[in-house]
PDB file of N, CA and C in Angstrom:
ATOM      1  N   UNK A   1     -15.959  21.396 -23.947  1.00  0.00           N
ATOM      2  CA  UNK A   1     -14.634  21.896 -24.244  1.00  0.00           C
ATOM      3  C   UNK A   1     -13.786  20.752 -24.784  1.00  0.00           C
ATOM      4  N   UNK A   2     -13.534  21.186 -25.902  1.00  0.00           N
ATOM      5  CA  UNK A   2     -11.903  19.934 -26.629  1.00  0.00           C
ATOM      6  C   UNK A   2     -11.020  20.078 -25.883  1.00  0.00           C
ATOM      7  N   UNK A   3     -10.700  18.765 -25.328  1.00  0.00           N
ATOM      8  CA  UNK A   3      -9.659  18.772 -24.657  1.00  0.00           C
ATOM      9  C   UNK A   3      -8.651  17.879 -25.284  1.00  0.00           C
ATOM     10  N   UNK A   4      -8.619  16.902 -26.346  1.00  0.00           N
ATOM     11  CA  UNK A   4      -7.337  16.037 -26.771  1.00  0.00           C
ATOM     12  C   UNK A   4      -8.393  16.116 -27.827  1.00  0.00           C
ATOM     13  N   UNK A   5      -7.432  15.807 -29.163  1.00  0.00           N
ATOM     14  CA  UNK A   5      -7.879  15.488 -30.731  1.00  0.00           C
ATOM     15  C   UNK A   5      -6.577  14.384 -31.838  1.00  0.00           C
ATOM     16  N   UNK A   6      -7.137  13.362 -32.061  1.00  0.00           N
ATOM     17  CA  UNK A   6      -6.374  12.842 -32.435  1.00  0.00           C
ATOM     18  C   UNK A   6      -6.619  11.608 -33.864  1.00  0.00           C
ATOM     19  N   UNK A   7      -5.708  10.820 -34.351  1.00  0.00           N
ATOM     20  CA  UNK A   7      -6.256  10.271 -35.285  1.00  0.00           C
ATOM     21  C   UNK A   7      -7.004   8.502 -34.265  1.00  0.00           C
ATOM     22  N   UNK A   8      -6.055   8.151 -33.733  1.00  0.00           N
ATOM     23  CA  UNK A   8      -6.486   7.099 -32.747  1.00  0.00           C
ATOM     24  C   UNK A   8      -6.738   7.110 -31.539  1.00  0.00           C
ATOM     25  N   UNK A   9      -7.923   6.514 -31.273  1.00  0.00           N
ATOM     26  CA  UNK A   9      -8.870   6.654 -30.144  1.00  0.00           C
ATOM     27  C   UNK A   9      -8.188   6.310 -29.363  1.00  0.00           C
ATOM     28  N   UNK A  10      -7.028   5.629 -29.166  1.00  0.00           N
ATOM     29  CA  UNK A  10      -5.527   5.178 -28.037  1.00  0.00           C
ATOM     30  C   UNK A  10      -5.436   5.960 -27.651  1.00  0.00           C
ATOM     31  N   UNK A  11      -4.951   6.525 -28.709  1.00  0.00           N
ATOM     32  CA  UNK A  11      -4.268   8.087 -28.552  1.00  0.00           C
ATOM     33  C   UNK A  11      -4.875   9.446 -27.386  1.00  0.00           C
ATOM     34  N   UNK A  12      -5.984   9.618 -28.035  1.00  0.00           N
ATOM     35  CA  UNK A  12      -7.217  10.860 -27.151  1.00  0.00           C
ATOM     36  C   UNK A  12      -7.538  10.162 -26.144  1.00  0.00           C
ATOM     37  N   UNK A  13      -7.536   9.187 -26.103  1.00  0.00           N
ATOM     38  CA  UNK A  13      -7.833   8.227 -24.642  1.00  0.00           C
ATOM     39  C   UNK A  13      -7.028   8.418 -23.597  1.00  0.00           C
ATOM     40  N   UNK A  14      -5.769   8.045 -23.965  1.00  0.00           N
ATOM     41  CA  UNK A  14      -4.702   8.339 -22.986  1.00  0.00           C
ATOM     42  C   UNK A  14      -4.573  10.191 -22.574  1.00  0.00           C
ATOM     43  N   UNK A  15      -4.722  10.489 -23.101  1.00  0.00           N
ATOM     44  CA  UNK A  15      -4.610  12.204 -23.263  1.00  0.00           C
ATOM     45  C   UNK A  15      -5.683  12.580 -22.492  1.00  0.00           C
ATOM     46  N   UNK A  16      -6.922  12.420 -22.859  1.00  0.00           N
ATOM     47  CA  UNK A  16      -7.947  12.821 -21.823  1.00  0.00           C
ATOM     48  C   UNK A  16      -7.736  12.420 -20.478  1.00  0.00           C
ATOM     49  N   UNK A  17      -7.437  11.028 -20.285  1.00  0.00           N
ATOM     50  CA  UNK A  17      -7.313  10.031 -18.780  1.00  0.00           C
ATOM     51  C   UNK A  17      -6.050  11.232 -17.979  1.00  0.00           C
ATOM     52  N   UNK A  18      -4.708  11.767 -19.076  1.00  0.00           N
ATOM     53  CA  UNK A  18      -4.033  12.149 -17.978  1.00  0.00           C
ATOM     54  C   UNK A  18      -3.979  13.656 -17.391  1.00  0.00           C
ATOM     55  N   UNK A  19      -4.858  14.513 -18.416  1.00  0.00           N
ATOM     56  CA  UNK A  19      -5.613  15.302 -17.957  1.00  0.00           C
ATOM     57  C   UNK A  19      -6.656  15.054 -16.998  1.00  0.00           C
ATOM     58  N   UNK A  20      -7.518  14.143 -17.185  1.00  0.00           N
ATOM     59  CA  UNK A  20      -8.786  14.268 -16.206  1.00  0.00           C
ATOM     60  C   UNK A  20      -8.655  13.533 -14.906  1.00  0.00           C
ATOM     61  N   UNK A  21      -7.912  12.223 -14.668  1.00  0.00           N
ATOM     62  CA  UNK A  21      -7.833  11.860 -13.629  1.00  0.00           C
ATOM     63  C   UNK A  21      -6.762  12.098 -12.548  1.00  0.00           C
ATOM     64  N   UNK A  22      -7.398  12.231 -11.029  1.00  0.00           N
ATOM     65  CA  UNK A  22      -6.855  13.316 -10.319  1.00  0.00           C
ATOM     66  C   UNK A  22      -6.784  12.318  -9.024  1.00  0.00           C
ATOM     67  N   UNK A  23      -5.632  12.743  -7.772  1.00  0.00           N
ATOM     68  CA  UNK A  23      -5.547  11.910  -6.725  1.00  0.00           C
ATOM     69  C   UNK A  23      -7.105  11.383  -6.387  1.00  0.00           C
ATOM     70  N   UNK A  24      -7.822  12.180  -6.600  1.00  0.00           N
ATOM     71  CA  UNK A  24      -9.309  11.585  -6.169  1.00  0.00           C
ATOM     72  C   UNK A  24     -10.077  10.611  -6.524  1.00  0.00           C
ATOM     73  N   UNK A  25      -9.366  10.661  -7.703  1.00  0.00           N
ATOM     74  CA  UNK A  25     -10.262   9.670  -9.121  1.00  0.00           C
ATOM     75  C   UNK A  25      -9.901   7.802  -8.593  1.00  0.00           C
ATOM     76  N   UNK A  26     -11.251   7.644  -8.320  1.00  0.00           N
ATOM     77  CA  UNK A  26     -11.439   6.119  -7.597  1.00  0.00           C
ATOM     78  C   UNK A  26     -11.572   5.257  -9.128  1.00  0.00           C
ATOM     79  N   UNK A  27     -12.737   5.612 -10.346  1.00  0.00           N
ATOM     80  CA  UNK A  27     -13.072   4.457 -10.673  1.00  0.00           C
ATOM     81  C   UNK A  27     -13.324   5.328 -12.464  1.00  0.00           C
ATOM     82  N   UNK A  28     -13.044   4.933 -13.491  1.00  0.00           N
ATOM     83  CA  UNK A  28     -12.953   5.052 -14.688  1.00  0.00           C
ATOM     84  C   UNK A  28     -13.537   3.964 -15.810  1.00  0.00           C
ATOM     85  N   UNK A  29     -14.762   4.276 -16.657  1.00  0.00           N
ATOM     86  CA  UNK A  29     -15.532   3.538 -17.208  1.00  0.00           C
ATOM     87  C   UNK A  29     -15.599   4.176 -18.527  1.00  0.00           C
ATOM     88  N   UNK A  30     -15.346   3.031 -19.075  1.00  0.00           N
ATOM     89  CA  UNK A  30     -15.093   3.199 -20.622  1.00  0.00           C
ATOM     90  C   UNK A  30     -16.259   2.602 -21.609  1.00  0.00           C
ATOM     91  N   UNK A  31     -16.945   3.055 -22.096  1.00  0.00           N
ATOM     92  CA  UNK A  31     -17.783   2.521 -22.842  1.00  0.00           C
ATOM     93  C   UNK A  31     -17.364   2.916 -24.417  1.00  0.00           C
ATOM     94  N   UNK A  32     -17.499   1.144 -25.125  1.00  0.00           N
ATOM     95  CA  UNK A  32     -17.178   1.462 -25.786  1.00  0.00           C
ATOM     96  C   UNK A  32     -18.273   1.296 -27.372  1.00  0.00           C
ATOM     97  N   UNK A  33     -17.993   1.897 -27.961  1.00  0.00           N
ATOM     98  CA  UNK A  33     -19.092   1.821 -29.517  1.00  0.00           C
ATOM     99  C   UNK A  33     -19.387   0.748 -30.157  1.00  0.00           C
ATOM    100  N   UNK A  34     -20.142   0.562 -31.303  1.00  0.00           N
ATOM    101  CA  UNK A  34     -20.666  -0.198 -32.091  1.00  0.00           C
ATOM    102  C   UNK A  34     -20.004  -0.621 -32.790  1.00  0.00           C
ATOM    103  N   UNK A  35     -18.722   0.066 -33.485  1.00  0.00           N
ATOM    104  CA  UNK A  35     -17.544  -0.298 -34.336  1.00  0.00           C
ATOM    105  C   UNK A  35     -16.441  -0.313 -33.701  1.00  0.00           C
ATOM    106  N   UNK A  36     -15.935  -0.863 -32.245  1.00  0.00           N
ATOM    107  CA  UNK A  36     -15.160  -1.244 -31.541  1.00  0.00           C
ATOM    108  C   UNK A  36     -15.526  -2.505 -31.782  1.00  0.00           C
ATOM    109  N   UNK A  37     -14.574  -3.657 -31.628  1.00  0.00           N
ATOM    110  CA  UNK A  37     -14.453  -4.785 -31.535  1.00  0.00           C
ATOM    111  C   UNK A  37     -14.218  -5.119 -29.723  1.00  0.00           C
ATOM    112  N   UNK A  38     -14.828  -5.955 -29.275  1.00  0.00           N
ATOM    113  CA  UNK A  38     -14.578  -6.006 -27.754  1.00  0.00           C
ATOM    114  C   UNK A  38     -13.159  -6.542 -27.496  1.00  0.00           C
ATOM    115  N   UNK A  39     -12.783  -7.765 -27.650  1.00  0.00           N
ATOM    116  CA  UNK A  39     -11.486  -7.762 -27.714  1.00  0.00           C
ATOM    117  C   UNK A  39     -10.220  -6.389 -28.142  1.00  0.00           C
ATOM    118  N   UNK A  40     -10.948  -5.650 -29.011  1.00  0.00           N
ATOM    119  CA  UNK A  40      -9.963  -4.015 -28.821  1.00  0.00           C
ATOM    120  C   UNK A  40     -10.099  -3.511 -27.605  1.00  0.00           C
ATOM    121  N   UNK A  41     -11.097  -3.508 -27.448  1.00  0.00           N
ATOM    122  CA  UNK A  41     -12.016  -2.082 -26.187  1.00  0.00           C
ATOM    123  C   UNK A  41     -11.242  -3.303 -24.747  1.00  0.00           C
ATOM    124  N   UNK A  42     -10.917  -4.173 -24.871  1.00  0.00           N
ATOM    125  CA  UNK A  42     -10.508  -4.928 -23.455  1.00  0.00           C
ATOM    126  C   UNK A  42      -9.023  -4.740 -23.401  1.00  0.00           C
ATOM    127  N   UNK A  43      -8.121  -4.692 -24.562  1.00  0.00           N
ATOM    128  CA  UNK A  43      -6.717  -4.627 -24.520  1.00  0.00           C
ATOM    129  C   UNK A  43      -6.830  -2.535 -24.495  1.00  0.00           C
ATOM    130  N   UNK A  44      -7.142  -2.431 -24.656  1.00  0.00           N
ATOM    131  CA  UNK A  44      -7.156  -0.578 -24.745  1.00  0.00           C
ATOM    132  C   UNK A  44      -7.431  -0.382 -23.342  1.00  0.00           C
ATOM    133  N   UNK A  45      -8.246  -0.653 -22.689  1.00  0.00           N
ATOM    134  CA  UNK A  45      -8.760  -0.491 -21.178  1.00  0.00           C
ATOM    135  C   UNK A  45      -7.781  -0.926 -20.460  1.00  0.00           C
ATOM    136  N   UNK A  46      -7.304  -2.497 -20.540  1.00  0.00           N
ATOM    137  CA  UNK A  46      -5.849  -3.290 -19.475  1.00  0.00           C
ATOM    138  C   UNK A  46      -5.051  -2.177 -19.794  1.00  0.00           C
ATOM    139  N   UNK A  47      -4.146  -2.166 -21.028  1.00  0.00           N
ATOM    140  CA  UNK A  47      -3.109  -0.383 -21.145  1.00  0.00           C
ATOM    141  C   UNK A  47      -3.613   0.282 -20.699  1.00  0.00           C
ATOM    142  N   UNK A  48      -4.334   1.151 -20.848  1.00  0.00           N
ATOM    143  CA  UNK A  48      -4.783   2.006 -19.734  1.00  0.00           C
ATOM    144  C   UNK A  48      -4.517   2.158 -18.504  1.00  0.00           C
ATOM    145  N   UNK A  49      -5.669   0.858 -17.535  1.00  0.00           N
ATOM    146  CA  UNK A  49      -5.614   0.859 -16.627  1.00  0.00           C
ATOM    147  C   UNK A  49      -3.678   0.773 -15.988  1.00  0.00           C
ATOM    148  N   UNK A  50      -3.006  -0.207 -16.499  1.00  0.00           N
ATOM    149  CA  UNK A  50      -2.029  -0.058 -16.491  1.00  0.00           C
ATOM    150  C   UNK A  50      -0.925   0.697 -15.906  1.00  0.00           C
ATOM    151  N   UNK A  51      -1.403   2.334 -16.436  1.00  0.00           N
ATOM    152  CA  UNK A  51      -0.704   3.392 -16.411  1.00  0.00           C
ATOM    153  C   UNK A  51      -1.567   4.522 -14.991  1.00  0.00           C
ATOM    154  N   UNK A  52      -2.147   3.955 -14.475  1.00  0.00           N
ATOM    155  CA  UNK A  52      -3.170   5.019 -12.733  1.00  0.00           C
ATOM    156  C   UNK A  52      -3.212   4.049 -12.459  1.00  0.00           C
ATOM    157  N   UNK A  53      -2.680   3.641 -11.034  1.00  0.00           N
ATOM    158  CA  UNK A  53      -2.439   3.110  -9.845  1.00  0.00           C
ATOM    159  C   UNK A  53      -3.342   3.459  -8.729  1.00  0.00           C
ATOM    160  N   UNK A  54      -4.120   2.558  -8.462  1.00  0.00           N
ATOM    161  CA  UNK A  54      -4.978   2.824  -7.207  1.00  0.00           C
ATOM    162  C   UNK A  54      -6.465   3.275  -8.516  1.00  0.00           C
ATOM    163  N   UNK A  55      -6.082   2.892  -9.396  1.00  0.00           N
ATOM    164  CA  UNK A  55      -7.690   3.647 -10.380  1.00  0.00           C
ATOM    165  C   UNK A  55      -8.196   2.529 -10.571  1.00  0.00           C
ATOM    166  N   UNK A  56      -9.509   2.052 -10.154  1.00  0.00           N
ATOM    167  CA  UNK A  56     -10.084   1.304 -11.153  1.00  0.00           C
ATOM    168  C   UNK A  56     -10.966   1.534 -12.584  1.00  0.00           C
ATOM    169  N   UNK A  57     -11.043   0.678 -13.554  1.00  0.00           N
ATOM    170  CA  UNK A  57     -11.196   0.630 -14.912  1.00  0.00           C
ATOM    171  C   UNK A  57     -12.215  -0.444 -14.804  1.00  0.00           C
ATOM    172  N   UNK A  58     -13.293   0.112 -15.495  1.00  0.00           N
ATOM    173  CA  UNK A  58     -14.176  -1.206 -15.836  1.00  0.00           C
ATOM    174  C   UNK A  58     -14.873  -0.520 -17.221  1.00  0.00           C
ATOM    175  N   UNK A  59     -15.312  -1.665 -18.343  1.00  0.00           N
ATOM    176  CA  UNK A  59     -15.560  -1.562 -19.695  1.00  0.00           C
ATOM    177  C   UNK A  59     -16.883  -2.269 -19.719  1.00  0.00           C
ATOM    178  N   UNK A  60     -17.646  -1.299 -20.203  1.00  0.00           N
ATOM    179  CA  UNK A  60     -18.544  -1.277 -20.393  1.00  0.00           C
ATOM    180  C   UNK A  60     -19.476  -1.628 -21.948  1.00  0.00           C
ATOM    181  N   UNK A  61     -20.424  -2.039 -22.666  1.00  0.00           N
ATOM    182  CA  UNK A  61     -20.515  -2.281 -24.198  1.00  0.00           C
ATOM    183  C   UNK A  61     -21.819  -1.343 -24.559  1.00  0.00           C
ATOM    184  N   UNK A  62     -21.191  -0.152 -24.874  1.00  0.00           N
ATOM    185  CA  UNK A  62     -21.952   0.846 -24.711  1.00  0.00           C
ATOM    186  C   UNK A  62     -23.239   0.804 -26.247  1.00  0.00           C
ATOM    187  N   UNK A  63     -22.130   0.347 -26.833  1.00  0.00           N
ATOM    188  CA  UNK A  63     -23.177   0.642 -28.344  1.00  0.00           C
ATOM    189  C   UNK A  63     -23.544   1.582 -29.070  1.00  0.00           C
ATOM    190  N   UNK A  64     -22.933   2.767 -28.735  1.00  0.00           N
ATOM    191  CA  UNK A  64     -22.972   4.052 -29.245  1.00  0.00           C
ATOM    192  C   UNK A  64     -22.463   4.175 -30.725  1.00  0.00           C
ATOM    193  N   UNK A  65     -23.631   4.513 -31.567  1.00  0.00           N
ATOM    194  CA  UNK A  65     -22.990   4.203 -32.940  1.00  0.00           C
ATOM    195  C   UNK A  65     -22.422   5.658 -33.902  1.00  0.00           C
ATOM    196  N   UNK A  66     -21.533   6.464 -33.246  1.00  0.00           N
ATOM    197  CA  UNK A  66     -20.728   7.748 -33.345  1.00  0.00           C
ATOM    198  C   UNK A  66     -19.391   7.608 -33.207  1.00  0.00           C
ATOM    199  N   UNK A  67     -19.672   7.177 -31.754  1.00  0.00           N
ATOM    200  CA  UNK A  67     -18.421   7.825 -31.172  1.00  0.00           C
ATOM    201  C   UNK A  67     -17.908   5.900 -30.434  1.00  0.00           C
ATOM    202  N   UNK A  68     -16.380   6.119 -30.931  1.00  0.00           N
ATOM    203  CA  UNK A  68     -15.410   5.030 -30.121  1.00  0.00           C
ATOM    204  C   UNK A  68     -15.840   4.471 -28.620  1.00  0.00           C
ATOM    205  N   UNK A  69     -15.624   5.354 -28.368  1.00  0.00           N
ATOM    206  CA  UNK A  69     -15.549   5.471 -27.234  1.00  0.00           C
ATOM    207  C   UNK A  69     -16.393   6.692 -26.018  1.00  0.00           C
ATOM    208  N   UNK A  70     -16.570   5.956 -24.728  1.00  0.00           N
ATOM    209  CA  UNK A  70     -17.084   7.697 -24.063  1.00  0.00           C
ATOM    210  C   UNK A  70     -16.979   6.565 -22.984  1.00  0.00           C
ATOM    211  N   UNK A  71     -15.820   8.391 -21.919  1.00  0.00           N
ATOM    212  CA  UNK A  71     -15.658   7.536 -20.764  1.00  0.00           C
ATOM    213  C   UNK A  71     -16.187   8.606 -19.663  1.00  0.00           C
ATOM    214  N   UNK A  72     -16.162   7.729 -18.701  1.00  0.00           N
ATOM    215  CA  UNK A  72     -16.607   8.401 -17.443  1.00  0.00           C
ATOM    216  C   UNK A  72     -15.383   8.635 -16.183  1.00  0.00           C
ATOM    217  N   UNK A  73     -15.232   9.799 -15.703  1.00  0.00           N
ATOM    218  CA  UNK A  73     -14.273   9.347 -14.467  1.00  0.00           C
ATOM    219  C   UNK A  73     -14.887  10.313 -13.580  1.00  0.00           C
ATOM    220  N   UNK A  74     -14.830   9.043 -12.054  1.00  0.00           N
ATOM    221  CA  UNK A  74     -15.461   9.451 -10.941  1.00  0.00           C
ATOM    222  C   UNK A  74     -14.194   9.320  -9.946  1.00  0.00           C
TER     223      UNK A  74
END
């Protein structure tokens, strides 16, 4: 199911995170693609994390050569 659509992966990032993560949500993993630059994928993750309190964020170098990004929340 589409749940956020956007031109920047900031963008659908944040949108998915404040839809999907819930008082429960302990830990959020971001993996990020082949055409991410890591230094992006590390300042995109700190904002992030930033904004959920009590969430942890950890970034992952996924290598996925599609998609930006693909995250996980547990």
């Amino acid at each position: 199911e589409l749940v956020a659509a956007g031109e920047l992966p900031s963008t659908v990032l944040s949108e998915v995170l404040r839809l999907g993560v819930t008082d429960s949500t302990e830990l959020v993993t971001l993996f990020w693609g082949q055409h991410v630059a890591e230094q992006e994928a590390i300042e995109l993750c700190d904002a992030l994390a930033d904004g959920f309190d009590g969430v942890e964020f950890e970034l992952v170098n996924g290598g996925q050569p599609y998609y930006h990004y693909l995250v996980s929340i547990e």
